[in-house]
N, C-alpha and C. Protein backbone atom coordinates (compact mmCIF):
# COMPACT_ATOMS: atom_id res chain seq x y z
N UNK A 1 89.10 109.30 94.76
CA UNK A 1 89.70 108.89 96.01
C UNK A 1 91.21 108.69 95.89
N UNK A 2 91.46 108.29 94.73
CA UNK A 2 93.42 108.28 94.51
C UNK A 2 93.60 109.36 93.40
N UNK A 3 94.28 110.21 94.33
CA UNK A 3 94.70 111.37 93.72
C UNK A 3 96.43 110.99 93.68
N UNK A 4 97.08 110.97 92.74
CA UNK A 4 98.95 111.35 92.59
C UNK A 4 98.91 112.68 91.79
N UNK A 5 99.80 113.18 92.16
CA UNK A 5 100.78 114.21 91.54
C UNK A 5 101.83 114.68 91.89
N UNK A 6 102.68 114.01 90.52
CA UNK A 6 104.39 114.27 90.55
C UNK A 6 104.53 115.71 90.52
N UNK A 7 105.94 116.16 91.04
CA UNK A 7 106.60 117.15 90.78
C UNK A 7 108.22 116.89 91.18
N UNK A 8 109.07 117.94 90.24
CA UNK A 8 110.31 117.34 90.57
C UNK A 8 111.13 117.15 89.39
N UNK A 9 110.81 116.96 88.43
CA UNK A 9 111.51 116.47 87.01
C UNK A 9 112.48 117.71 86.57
N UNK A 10 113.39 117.73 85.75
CA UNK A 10 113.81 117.79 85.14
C UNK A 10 115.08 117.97 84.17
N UNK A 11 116.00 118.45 84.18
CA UNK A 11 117.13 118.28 83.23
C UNK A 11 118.49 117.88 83.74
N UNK A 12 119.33 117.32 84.09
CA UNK A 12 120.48 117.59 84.60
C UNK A 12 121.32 116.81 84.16
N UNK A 13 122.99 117.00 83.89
CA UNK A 13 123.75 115.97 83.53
C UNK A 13 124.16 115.03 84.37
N UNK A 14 124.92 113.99 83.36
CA UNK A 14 124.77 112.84 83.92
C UNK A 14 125.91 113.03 85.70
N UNK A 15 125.65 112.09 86.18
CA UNK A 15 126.58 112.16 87.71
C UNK A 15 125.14 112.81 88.30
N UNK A 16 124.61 113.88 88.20
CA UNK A 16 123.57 115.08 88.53
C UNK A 16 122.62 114.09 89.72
N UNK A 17 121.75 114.81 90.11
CA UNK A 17 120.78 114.28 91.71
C UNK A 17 119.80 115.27 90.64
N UNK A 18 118.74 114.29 91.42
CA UNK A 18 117.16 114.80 91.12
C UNK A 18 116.25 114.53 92.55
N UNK A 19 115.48 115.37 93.16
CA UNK A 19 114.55 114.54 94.03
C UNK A 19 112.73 114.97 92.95
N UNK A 20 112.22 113.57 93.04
CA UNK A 20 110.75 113.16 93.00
C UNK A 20 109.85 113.68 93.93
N UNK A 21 109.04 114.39 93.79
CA UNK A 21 108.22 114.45 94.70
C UNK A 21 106.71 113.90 94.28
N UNK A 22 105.62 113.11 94.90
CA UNK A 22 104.69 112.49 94.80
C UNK A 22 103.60 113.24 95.67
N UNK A 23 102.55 114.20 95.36
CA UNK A 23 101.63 114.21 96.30
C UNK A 23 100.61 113.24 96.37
N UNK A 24 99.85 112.70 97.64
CA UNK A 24 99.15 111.39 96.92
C UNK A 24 97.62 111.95 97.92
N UNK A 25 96.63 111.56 98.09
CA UNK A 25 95.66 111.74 98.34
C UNK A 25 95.96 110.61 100.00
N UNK A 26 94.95 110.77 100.84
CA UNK A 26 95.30 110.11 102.23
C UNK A 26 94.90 108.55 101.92
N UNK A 27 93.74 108.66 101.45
CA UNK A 27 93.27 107.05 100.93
C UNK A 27 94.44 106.51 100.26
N UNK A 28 94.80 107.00 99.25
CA UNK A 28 95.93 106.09 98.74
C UNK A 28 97.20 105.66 99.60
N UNK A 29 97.71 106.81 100.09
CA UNK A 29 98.46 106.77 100.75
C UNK A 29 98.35 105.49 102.01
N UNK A 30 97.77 105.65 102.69
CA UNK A 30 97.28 104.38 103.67
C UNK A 30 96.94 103.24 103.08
N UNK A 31 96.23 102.93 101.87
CA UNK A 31 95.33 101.61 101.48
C UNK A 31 96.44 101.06 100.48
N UNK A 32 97.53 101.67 99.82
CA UNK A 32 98.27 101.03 99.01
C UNK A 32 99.77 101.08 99.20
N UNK A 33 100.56 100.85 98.36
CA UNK A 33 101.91 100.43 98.12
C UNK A 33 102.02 101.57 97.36
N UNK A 34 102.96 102.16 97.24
CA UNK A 34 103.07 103.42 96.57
C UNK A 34 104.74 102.96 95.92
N UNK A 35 104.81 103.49 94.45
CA UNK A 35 105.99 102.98 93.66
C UNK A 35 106.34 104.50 92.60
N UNK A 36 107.04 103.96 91.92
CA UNK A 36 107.56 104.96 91.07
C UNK A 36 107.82 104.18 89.87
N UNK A 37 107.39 104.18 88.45
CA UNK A 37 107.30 103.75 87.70
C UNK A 37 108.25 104.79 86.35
N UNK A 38 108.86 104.17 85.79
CA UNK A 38 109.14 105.42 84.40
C UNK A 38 109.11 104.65 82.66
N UNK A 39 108.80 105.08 81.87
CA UNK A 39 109.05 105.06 80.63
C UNK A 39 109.90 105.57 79.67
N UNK A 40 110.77 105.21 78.97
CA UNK A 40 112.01 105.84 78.28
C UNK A 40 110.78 106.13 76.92
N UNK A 41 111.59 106.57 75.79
CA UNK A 41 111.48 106.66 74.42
C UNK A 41 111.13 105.09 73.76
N UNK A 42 110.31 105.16 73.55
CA UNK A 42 110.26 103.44 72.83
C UNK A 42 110.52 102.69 73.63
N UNK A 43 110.31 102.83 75.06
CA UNK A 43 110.27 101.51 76.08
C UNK A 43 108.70 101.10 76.49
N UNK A 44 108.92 99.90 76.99
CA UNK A 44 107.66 100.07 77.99
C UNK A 44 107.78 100.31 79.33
N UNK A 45 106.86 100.77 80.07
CA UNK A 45 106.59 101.37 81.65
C UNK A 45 107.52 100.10 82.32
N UNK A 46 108.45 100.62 83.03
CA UNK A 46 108.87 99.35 84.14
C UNK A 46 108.87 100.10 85.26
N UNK A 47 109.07 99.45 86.09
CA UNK A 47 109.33 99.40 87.91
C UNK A 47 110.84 99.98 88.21
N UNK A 48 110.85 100.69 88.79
CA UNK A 48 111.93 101.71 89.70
C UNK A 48 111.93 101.08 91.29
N UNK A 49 110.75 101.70 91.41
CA UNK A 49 111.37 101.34 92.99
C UNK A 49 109.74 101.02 93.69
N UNK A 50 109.44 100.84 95.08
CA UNK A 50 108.47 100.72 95.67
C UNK A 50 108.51 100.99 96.83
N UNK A 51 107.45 101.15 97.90
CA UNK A 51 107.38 100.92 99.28
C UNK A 51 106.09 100.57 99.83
N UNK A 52 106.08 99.51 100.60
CA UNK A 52 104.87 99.22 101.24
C UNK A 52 104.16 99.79 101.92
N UNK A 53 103.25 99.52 102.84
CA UNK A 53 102.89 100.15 104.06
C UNK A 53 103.71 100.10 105.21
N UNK A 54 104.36 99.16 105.30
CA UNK A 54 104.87 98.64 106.79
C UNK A 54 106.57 99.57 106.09
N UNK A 55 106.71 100.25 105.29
CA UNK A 55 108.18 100.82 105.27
C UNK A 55 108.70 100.16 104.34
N UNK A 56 108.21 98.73 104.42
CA UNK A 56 109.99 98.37 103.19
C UNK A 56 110.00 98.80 102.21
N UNK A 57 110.78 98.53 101.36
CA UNK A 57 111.29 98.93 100.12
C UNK A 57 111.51 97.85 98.77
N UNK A 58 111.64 98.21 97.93
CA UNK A 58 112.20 97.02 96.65
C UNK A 58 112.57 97.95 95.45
N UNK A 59 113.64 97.62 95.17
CA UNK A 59 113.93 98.53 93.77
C UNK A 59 114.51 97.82 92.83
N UNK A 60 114.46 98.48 91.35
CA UNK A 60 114.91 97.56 90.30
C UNK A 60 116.35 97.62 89.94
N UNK A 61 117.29 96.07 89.93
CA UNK A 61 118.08 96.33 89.89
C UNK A 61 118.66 97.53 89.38
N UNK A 62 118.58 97.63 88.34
CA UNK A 62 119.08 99.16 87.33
C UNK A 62 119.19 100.50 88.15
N UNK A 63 118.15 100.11 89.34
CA UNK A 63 118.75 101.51 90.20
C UNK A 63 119.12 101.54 91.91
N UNK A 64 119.34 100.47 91.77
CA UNK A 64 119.99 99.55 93.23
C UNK A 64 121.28 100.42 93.90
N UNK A 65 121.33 101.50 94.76
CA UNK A 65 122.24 101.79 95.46
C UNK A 65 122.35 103.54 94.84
N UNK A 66 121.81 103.99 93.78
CA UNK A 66 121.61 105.40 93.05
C UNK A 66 120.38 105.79 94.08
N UNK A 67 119.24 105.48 93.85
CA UNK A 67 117.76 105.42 93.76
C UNK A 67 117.48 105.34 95.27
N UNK A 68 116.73 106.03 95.94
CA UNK A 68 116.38 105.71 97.11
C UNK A 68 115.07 106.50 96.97
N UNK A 69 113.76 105.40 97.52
CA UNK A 69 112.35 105.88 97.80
C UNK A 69 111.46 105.81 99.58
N UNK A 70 111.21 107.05 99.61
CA UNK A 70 110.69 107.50 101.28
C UNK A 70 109.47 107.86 100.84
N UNK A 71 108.70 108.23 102.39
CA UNK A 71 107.47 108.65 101.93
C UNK A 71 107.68 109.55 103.52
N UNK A 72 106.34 110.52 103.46
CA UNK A 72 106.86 111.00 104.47
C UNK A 72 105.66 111.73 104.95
N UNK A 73 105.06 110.38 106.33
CA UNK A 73 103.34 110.45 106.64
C UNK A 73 102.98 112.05 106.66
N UNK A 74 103.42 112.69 107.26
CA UNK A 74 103.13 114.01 107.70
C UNK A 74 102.58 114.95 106.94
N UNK A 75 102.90 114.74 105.41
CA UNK A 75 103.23 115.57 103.82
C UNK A 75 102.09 114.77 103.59
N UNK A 76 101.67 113.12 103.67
CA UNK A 76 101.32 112.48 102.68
C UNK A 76 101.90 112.80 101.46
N UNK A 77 103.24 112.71 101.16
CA UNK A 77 104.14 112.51 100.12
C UNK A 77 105.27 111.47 99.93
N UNK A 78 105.13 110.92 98.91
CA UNK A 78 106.25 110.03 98.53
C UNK A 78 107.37 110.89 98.16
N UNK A 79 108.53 110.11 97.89
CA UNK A 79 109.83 111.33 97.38
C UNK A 79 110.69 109.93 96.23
N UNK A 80 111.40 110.28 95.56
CA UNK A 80 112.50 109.56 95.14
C UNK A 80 113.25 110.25 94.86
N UNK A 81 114.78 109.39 95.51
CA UNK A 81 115.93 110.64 95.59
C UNK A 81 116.42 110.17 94.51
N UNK A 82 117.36 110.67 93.10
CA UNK A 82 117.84 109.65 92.34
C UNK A 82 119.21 110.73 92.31
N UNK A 83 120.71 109.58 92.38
CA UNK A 83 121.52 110.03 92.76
C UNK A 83 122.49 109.68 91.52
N UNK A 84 123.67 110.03 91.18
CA UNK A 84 124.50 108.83 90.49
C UNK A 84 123.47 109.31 88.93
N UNK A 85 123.01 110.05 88.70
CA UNK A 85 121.64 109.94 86.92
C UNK A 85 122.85 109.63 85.61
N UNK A 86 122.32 108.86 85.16
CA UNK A 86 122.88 108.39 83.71
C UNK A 86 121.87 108.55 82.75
N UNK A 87 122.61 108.58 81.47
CA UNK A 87 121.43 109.40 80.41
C UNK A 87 120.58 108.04 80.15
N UNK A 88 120.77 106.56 80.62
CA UNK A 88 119.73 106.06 80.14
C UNK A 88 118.49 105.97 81.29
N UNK A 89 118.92 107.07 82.47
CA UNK A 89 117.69 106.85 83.22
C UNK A 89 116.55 107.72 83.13
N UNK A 90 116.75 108.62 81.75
CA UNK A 90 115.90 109.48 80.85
C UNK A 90 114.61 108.69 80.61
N UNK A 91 113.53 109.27 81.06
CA UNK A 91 111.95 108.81 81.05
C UNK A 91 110.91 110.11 81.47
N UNK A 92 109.84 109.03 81.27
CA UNK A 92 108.92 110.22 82.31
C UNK A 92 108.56 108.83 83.25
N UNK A 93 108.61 110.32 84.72
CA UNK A 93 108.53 108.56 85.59
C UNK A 93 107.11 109.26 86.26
N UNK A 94 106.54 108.19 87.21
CA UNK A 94 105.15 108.03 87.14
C UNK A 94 104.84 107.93 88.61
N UNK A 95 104.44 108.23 88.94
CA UNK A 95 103.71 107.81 90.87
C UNK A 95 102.73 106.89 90.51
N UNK A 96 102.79 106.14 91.48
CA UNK A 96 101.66 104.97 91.07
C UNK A 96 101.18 104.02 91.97
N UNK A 97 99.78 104.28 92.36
CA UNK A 97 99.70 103.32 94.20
C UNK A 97 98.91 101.89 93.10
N UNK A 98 99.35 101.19 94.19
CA UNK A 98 98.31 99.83 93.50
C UNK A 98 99.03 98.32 94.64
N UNK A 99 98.33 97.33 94.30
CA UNK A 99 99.38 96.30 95.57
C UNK A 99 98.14 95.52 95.18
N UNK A 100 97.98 93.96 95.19
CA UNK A 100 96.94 93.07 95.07
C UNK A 100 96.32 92.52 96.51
N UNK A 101 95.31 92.59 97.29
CA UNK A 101 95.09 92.35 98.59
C UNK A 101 94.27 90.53 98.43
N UNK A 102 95.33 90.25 99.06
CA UNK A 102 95.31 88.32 99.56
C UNK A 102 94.29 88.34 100.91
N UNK A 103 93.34 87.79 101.04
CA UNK A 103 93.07 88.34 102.43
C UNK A 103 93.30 89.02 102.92
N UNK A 104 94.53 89.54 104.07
CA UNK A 104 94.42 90.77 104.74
C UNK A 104 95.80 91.19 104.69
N UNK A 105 96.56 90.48 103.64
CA UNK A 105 97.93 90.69 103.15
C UNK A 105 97.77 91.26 101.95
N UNK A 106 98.50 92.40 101.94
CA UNK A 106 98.94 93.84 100.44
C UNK A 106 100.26 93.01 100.14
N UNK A 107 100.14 92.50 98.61
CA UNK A 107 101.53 91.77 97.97
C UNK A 107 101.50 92.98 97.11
N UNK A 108 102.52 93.30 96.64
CA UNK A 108 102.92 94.50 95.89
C UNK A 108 104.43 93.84 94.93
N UNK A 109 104.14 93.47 94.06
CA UNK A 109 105.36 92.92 93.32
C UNK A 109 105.54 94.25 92.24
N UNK A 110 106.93 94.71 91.95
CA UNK A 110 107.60 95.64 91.49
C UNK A 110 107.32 95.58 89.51
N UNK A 111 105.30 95.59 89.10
CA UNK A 111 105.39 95.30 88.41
C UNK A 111 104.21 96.54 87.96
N UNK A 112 103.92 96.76 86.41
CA UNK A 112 103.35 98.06 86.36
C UNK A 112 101.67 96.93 86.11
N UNK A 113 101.30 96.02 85.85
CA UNK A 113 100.23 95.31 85.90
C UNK A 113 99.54 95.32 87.83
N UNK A 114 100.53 95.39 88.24
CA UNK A 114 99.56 95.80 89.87
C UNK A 114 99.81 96.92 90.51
N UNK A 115 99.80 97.80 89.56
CA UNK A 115 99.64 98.71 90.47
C UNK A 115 98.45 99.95 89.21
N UNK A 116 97.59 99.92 89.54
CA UNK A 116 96.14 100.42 89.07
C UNK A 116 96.14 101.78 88.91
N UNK A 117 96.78 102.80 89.56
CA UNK A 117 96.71 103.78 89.70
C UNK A 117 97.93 104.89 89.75
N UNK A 118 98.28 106.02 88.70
CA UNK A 118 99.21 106.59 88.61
C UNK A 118 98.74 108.23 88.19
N UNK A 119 99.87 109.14 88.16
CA UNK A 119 99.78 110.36 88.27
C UNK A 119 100.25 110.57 86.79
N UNK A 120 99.81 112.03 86.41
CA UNK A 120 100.58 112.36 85.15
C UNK A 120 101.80 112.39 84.46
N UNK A 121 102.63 112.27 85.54
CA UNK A 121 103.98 111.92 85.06
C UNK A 121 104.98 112.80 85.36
N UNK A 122 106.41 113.25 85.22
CA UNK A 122 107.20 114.08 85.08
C UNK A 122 108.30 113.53 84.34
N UNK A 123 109.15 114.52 83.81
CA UNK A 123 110.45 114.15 82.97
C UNK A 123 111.29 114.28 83.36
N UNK A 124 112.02 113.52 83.45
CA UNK A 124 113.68 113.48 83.80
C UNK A 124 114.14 113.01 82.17
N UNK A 125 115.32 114.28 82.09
CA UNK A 125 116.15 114.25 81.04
C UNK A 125 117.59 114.50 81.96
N UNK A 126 118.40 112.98 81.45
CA UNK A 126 119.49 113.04 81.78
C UNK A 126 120.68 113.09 80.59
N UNK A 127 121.67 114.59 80.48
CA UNK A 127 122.48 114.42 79.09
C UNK A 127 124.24 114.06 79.80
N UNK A 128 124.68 113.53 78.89
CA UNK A 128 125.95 112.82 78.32
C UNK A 128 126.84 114.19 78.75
């Protein structure tokens, strides 16, 4: 029922634009929070960016004003635009629906422990 798959990754120098693309399955798409997650070399998985259902947004500082995440009902696709790339924003980054449901409130905190579900990944290599 939650299908992701990235496309979109890969090489460019630094200053360089990348767009993310996320295909997500309709269930996910509607029932969760949909985010973008990445992993460097010897890091662990952190939080990029997010979006709820209702539209908003939250992103991690580190990519505050570069980074912009849409989704776009029509596609059932997420996107992340990443603008401004510096070589430490080199990872493989991740699609990933998940959000904890409070009663009839979806909390979605910008963290890789709630969010359950992710895609295979893609690479962004950013060089110097």
């Amino acid at each position: 029922q939650v299908q992701l798959v990235e496309s979109g990754g890969g090489s460019v120098q630094a200053g360089g634009s990348l767009r993310l693309s996320c295909a997500a399955s309709v269930y996910a798409y509607n029932r969760y929070c949909l985010g973008w997650f990445r992993q460097g070399p010897g890091k662990e998985r952190e939080g990029v960016a997010l979006i709820k259902t209702d539209g908003s947004t939250t992103y991690a500082n580190s990519v505050k004003g570069r980074f912009s995440i849409s989704k776009d009902n029509a596609k059932v696709t997420l996107y992340l635009q990443m603008n401004s790339l510096k070589p430490e924003d080199t990872a493989m980054y991740y699609c990933a629906a998940g959000g904890e449901w409070i009663g009839a409130l979806l909390v979605c905190p910008l963290d890789r422990r709630s969010f359950n579900y992710s895609g295979q990944g893609t690479q962004v290599t950013v060089s110097s």
